[in-house]
C-alpha atoms as a PDB file:
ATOM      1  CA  UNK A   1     -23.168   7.520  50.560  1.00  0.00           C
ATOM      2  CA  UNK A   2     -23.086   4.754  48.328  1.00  0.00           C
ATOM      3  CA  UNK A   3     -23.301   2.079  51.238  1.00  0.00           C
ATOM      4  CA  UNK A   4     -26.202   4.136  52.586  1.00  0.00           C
ATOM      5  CA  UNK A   5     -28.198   3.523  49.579  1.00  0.00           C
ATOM      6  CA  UNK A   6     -27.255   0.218  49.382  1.00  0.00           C
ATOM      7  CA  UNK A   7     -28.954  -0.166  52.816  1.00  0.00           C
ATOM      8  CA  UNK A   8     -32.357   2.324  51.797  1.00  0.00           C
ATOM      9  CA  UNK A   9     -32.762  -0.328  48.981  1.00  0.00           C
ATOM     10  CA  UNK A  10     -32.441  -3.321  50.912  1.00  0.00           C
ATOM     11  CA  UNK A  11     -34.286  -2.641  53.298  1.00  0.00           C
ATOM     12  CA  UNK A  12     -37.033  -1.398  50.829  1.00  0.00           C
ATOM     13  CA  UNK A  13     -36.576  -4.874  49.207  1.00  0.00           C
ATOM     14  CA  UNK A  14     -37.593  -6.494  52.666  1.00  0.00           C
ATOM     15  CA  UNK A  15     -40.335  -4.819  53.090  1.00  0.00           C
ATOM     16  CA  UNK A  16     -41.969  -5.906  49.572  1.00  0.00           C
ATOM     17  CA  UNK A  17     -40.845  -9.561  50.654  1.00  0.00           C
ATOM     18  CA  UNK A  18     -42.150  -8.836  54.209  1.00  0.00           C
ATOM     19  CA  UNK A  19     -45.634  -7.682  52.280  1.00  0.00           C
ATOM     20  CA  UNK A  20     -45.736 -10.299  49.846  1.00  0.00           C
ATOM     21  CA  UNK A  21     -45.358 -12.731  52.683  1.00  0.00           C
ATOM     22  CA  UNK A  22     -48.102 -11.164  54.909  1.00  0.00           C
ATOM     23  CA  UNK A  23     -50.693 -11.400  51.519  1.00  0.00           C
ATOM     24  CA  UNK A  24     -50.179 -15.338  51.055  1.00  0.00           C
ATOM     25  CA  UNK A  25     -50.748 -15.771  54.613  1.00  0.00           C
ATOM     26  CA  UNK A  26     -54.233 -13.786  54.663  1.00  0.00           C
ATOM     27  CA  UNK A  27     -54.930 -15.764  52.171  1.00  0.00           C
ATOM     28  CA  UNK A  28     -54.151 -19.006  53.872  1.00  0.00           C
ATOM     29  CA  UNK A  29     -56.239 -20.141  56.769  1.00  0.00           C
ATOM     30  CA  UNK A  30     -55.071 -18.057  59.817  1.00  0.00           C
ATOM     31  CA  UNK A  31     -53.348 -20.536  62.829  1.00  0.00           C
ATOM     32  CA  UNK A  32     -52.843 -20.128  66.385  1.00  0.00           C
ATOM     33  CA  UNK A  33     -49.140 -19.176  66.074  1.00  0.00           C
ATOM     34  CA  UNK A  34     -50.504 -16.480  63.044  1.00  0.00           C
ATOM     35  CA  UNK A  35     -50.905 -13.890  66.009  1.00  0.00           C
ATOM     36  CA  UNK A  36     -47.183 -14.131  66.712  1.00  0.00           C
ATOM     37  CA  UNK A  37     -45.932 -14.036  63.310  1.00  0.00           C
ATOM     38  CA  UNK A  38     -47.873 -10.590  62.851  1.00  0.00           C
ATOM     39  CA  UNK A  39     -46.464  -9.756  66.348  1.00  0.00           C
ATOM     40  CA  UNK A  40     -43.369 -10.173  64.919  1.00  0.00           C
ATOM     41  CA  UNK A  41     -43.608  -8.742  61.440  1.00  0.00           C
ATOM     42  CA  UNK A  42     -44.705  -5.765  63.553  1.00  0.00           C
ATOM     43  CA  UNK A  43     -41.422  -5.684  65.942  1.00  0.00           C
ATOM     44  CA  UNK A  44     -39.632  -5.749  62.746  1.00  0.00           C
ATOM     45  CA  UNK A  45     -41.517  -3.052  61.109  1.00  0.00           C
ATOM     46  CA  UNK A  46     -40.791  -1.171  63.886  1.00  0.00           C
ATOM     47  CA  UNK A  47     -37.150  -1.947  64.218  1.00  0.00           C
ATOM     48  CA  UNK A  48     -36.751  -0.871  60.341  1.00  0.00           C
ATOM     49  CA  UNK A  49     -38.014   2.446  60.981  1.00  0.00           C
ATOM     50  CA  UNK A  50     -35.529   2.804  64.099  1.00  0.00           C
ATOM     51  CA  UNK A  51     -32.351   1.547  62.037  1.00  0.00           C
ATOM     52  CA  UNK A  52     -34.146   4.210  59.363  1.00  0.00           C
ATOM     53  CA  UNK A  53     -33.923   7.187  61.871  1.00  0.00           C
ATOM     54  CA  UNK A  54     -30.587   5.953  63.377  1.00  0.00           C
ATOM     55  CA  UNK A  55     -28.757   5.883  59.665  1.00  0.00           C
ATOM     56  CA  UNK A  56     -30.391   9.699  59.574  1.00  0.00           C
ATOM     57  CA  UNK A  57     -28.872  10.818  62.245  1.00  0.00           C
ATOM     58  CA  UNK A  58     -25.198   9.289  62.049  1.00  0.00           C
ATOM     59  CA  UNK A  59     -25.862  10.665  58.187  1.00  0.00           C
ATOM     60  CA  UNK A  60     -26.492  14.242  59.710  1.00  0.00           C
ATOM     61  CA  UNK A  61     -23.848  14.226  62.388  1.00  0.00           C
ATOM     62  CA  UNK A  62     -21.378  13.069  59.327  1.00  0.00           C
ATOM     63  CA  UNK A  63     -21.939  15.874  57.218  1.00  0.00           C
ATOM     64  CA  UNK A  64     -22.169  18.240  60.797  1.00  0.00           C
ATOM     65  CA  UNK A  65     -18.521  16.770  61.572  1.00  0.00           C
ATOM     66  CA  UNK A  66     -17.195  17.046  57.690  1.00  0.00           C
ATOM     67  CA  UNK A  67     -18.236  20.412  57.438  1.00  0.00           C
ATOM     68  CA  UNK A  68     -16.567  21.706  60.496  1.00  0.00           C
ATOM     69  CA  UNK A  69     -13.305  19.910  59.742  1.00  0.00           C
ATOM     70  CA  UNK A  70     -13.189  21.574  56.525  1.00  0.00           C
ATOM     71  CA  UNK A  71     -13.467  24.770  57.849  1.00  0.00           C
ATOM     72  CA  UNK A  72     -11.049  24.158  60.774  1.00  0.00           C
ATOM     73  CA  UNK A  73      -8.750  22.516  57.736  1.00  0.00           C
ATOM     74  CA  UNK A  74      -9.193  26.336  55.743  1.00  0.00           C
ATOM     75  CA  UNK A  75      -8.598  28.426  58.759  1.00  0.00           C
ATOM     76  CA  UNK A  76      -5.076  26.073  59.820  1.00  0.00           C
ATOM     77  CA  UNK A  77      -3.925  27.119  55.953  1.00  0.00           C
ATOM     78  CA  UNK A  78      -0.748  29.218  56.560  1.00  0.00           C
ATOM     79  CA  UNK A  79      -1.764  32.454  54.895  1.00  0.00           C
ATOM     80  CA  UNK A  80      -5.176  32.092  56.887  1.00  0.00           C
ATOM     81  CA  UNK A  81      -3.096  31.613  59.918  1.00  0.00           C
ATOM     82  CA  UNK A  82      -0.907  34.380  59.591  1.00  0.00           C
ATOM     83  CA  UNK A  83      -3.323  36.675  58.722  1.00  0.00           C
ATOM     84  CA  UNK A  84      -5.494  35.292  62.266  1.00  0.00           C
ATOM     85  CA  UNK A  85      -2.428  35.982  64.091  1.00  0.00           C
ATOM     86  CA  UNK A  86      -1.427  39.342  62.523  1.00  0.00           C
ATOM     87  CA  UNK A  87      -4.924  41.175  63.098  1.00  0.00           C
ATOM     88  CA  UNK A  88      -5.376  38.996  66.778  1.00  0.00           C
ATOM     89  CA  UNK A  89      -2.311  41.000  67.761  1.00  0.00           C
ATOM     90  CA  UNK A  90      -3.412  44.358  66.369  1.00  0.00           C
ATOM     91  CA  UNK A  91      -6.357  43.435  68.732  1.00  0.00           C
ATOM     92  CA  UNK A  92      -4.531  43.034  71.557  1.00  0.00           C
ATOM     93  CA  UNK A  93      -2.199  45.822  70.906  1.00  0.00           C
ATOM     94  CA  UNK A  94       1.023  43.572  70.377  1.00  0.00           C
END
């Protein structure tokens, strides 16, 4: 979690830097290779937001994953187990 924020606030911290950047050079007379610097500030706007959604969803799955094996680590507890077993074969008739 704590590596996950880490990220979040670095990549927050680009951004301002990525801003910042993109002021000066408004103010500074725009060039011919301008257009692909804001091309490019774009494609890495863009790629921010997917490493964003990815980090989301591993995030998600995570706690999906921990959650099950916590509950698969409860019900393999030996008086949990015994008492699976015991009314399974009252089920079954055994």
């Amino acid at each position: 979690m704590r590596e996950r924020e880490r990220l979040i606030a670095r990549i927050r911290q680009l951004r301002r830097v990525f801003a910042d950047a993109d002021q000066r050079g408004r103010a500074a007379t725009s060039g011919p290779g301008r257009d692909s610097v804001r091309a490019l500030e774009a494609r890495v706007t863009h790629l921010e937001q997917l490493v964003e959604g990815l980090q989301d969803s591993v995030h998600r799955e995570a706690m999906r994953l921990g959650k099950r094996v916590g509950q698969l680590e409860v019900r393999m507890q030996p008086d949990a187990l015994g008492r699976a077993l015991s009314e399974d074969a009252r089920e079954r008739g055994l």
